[in-house]
Protein backbone atom coordinates (compact mmCIF):
# COMPACT_ATOMS: atom_id res chain seq x y z
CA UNK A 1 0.00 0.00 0.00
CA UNK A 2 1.13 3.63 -0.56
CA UNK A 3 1.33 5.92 2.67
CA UNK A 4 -0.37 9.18 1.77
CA UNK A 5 1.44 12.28 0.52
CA UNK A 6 0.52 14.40 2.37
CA UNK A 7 3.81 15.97 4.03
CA UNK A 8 1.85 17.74 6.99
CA UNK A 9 0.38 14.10 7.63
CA UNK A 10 0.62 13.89 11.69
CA UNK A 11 2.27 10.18 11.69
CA UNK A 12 5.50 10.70 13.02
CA UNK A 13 6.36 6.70 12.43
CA UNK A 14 4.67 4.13 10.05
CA UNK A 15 3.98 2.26 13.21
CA UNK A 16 1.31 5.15 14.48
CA UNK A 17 -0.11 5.27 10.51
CA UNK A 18 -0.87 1.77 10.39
CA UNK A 19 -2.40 1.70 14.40
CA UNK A 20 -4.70 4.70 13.13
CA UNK A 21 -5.56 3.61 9.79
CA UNK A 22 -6.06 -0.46 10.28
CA UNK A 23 -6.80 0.14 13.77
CA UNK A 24 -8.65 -3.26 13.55
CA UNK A 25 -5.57 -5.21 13.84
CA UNK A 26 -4.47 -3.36 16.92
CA UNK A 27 -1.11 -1.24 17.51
CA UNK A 28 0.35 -4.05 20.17
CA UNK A 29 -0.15 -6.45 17.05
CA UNK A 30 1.29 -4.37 14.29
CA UNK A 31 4.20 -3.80 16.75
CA UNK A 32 4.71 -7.71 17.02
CA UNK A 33 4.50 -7.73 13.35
CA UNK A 34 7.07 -5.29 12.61
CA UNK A 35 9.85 -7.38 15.41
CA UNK A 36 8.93 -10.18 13.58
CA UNK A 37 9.91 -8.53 10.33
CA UNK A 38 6.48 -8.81 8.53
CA UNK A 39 6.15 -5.17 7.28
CA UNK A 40 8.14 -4.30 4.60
CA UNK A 41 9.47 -0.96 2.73
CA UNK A 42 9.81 -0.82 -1.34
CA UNK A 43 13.17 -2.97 -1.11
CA UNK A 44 11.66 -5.57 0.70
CA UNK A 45 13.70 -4.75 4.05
CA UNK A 46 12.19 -5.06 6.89
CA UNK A 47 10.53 -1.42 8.84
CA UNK A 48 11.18 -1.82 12.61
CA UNK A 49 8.58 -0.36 14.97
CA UNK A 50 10.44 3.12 15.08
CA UNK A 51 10.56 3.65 11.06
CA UNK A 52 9.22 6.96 10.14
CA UNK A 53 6.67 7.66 8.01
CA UNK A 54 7.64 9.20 4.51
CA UNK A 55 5.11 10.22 2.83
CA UNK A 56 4.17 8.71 -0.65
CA UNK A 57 6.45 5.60 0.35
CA UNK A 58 5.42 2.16 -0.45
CA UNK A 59 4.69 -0.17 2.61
CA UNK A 60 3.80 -4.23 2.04
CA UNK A 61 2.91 -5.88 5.06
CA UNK A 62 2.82 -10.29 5.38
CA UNK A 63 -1.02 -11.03 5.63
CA UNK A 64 -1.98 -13.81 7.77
CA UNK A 65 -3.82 -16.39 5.78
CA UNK A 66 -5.47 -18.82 7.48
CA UNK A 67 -6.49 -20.80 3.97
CA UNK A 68 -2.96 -20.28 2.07
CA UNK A 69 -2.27 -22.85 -0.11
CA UNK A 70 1.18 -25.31 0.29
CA UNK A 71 3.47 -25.24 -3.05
CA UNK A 72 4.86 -29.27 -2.26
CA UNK A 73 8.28 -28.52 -4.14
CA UNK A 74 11.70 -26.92 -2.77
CA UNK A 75 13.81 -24.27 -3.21
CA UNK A 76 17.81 -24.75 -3.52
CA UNK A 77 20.53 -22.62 -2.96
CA UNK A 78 22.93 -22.85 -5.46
CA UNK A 79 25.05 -19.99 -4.80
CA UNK A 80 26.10 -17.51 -1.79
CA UNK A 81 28.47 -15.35 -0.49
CA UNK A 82 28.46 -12.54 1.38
CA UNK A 83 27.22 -10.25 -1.09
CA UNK A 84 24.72 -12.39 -3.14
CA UNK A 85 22.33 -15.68 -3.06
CA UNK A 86 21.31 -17.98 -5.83
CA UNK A 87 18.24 -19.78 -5.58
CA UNK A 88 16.95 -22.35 -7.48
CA UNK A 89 13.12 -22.16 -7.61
CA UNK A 90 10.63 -24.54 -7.90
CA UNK A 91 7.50 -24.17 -10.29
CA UNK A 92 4.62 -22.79 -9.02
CA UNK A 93 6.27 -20.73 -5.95
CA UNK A 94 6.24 -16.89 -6.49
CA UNK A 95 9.31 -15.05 -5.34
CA UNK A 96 7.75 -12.51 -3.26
CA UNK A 97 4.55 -12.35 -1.23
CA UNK A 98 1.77 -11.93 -3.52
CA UNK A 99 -2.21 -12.32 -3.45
CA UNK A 100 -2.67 -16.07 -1.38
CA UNK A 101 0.91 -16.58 -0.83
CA UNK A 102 2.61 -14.65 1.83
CA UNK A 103 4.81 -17.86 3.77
CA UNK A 104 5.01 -19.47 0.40
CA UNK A 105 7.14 -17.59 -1.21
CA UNK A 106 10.58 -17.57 -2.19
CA UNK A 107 11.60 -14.53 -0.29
CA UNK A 108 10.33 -15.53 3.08
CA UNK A 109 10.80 -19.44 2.41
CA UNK A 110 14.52 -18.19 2.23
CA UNK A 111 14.26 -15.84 4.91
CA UNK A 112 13.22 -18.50 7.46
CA UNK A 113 15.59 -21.22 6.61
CA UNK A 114 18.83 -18.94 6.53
CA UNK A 115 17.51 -16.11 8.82
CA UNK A 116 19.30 -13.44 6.55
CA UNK A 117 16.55 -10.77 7.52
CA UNK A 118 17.64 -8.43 4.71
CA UNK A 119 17.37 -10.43 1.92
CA UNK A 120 15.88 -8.92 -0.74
CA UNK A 121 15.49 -10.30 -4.77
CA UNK A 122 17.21 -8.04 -7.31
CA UNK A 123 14.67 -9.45 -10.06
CA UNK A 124 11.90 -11.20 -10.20
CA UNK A 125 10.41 -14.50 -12.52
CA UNK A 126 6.93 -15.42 -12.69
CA UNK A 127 5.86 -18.11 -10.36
CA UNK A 128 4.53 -20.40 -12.96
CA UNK A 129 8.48 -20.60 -13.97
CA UNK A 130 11.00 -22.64 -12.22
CA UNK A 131 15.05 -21.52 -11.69
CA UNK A 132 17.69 -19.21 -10.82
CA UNK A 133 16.42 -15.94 -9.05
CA UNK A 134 19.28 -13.85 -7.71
CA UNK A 135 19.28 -12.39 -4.34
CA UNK A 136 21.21 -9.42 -2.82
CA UNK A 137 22.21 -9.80 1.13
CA UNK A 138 23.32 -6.40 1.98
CA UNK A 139 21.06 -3.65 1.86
CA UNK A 140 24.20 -1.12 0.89
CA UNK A 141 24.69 -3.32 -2.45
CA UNK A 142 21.43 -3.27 -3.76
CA UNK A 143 21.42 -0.58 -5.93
CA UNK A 144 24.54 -1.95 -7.62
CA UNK A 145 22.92 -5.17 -8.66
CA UNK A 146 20.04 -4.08 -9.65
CA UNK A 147 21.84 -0.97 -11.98
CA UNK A 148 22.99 -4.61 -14.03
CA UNK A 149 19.34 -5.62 -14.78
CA UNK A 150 18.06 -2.02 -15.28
CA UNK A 151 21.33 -1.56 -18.02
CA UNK A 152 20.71 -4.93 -19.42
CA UNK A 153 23.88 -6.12 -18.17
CA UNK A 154 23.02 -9.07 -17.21
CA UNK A 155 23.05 -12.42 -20.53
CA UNK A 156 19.80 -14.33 -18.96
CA UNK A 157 19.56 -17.95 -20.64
CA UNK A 158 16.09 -19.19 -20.50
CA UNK A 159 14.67 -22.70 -22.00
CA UNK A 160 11.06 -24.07 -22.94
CA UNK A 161 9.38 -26.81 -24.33
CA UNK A 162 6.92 -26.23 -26.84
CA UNK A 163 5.52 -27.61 -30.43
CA UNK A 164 7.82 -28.06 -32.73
CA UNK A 165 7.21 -26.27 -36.26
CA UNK A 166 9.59 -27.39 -39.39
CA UNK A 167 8.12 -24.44 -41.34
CA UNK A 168 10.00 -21.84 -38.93
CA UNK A 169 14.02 -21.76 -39.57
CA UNK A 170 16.22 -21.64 -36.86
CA UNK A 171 17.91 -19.53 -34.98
CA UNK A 172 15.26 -16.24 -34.62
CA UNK A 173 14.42 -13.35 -33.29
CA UNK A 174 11.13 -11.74 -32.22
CA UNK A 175 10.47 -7.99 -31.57
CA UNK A 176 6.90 -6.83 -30.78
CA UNK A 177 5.29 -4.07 -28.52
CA UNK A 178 3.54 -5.83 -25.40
CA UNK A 179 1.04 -4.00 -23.62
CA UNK A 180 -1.56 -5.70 -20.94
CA UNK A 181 -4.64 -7.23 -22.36
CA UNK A 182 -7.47 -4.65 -22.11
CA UNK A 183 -9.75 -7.17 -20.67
CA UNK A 184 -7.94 -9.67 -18.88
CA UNK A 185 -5.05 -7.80 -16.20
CA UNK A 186 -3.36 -11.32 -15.96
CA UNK A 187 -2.80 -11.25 -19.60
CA UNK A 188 -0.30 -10.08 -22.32
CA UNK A 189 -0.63 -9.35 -25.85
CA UNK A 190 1.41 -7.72 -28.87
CA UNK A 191 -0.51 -4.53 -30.25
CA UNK A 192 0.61 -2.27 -32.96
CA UNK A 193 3.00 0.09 -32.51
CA UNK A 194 6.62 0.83 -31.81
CA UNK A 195 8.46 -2.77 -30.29
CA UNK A 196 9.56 -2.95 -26.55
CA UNK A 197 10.50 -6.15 -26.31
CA UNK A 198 12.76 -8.17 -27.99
CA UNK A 199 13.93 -12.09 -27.27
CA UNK A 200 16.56 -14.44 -29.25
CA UNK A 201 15.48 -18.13 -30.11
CA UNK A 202 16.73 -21.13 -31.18
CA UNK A 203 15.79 -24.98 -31.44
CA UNK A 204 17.90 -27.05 -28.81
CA UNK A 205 16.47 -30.49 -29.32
CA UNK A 206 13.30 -32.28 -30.62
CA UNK A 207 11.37 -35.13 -29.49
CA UNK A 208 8.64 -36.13 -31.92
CA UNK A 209 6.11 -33.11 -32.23
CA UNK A 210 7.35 -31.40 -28.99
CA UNK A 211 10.89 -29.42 -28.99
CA UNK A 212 12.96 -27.78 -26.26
CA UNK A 213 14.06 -24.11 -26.91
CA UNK A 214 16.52 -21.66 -25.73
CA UNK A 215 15.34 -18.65 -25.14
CA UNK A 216 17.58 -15.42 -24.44
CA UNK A 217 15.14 -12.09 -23.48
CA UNK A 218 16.87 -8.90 -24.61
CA UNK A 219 13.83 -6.74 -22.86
CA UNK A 220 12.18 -7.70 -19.66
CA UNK A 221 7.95 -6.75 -20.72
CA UNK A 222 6.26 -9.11 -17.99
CA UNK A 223 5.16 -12.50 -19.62
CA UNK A 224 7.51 -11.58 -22.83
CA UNK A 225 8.61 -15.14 -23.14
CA UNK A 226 5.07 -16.95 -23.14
CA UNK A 227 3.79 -14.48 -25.42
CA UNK A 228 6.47 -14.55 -27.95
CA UNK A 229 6.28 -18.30 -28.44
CA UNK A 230 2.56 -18.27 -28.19
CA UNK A 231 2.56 -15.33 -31.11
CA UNK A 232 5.24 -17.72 -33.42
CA UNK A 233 2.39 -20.47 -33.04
CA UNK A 234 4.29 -22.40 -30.41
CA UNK A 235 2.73 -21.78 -27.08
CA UNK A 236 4.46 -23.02 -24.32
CA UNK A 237 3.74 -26.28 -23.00
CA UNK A 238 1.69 -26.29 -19.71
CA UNK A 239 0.92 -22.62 -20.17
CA UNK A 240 -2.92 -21.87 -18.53
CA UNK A 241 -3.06 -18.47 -19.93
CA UNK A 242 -1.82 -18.60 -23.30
CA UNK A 243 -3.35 -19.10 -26.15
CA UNK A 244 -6.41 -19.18 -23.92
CA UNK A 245 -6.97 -19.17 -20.06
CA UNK A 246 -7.42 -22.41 -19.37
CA UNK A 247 -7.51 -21.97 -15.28
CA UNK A 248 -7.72 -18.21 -14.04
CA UNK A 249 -5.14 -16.93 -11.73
CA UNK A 250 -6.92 -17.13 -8.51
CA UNK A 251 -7.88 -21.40 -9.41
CA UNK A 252 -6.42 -23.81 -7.92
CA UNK A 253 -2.81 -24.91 -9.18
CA UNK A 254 -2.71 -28.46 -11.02
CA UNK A 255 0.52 -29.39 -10.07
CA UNK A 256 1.27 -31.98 -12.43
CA UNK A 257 0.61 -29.80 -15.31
CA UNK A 258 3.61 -27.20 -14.65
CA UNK A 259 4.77 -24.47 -17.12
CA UNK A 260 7.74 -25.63 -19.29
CA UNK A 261 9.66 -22.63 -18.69
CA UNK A 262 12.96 -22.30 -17.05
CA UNK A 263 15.32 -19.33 -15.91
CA UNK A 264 18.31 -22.03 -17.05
CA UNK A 265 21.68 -19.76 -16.71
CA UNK A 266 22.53 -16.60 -15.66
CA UNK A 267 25.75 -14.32 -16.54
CA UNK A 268 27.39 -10.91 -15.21
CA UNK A 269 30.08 -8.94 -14.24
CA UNK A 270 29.94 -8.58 -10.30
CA UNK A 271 30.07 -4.88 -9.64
CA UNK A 272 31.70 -5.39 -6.68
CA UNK A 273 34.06 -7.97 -7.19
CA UNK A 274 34.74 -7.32 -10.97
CA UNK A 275 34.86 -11.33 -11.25
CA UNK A 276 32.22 -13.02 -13.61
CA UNK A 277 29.27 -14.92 -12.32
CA UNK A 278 28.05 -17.50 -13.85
CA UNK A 279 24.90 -19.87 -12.58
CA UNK A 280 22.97 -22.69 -14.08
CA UNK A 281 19.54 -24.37 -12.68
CA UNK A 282 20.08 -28.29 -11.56
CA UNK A 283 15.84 -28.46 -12.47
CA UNK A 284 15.03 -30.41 -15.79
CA UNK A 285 11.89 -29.89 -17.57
CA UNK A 286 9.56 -32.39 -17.54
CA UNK A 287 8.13 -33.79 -21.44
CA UNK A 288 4.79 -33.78 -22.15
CA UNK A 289 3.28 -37.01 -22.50
């Protein structure tokens, strides 16, 4: 939620903001809440009961959900020093708290198993896809890692599997302008108009009529991947919103119908360290029958 603002706003702390404004909860329990960690700023760091209130700033809070539904695969850490953390994620977990999932998620999964309290994702993937999601540890060298994804310094390796096509010829390139569905807010599409996204693709392997892919994303426009392949005519295997919704986001997950889309390897330039990072996923996607 945003605070308000308004700059002559009597809050002196977001503590006293939240007590007054979602009094129903109770100050004594937001207080808990905050020693606990579970309200956080824009960064995802953790505001202690004493953080003042800045108006306009962003505040996301851990909701307690009595109904919230278990995501039955792990997380691995495949990388981490004391500067960054690679995780391996699973299908179907979302890397930060989001609609029903507030304990599963990546973010606090990781949180509570390593008890790095200011752990905090420099990007994101969607939670359909499984593998690598990068983590920063320190709050100070945040804004250096994520200066890499905002100046597209970062190579990003994904793979898919989806139908194979012998008319298309191999490798190719896809550059469309991707704006959000006018009737559907979960959804994607290509419109008309000057590109803003732009991904590199190229046949890895085929198995009968199916075919695994690698995809590399120039641009980051959300869902880019699924609707790329889904535009070429080769829509992503396991994919429940494109070409059609097959199972709306707030359904229940089928888990033995994942997404076949992987964040496979990732490669940069530490801006700390000057050495070069390089991480690949241990996760294999699974064939269609």
């Amino acid at each position: 939620m945003a605070l308000p603002p308004d700059k002559t706003a009597s809050w002196s702390t977001v503590l006293d903001y939240l007590a007054d404004r979602l009094s129903a909860v109770g100050r004594d329990s937001w207080h808990q809440r905050m020693d606990r960690g579970e309200v956080l700023d824009e960064s995802a760091q953790a505001l202690l009961p004493d953080a003042p209130f800045l108006p306009g700033a962003r505040v996301y809070y851990y909701r307690h959900l009595a109904d919230e539904p278990d995501v039955p695969f792990q997380e691995a850490v495949v990388f981490q020093d004391d500067h960054l953390l690679v995780a391996d994620k699973p299908h179907f977990l979302p890397v930060t708290p989001t609609g029903r999932y507030v304990q599963q998620s990546l973010l606090v999964r990781l949180k509570n198993r390593l008890g790095i309290d200011t752990l905090s994702p420099i990007h994101r993937i969607d939670r359909e896809t499984a593998g690598l999601v990068v983590f920063s540890l320190r709050p100070q060298d945040r804004a250096a890692y994520q200066g890499l994804f905002r100046d597209r310094a970062v190579a990003k390796t994904y793979e898919a599997i989806a139908p194979f096509d012998e008319r298309l010829d191999w490798p190719l390139e896809r550059r469309s302008r991707i704006v959000e569905e006018a009737d559907a807010f979960f959804r994607m599409t290509e419109a008309t108009g000057e590109p803003n996204s732009e991904t590199h693709i190229d046949l890895l392997e085929r198995r009968g009529e199916w075919a695994r892919y690698a995809l590399k994303p120039v641009t980051g426009k959300r869902h880019q991947l699924r609707v790329h392949m889904n535009a070429l005519g080769l829509p992503i295997a396991g994919d429940q919103f494109y070409p059609r919704v097959l199972r709306g986001p707030d359904e229940a997950e089928d888990f033995a119908h994942p997404l076949r889309l992987q964040a496979k390897a990732i490669r940069f330039t530490d801006p700390l360290t000057g050495a070069l990072r390089h991480f690949e996923s241990q996760q294999a996607l699974s064939w269609p029958d």
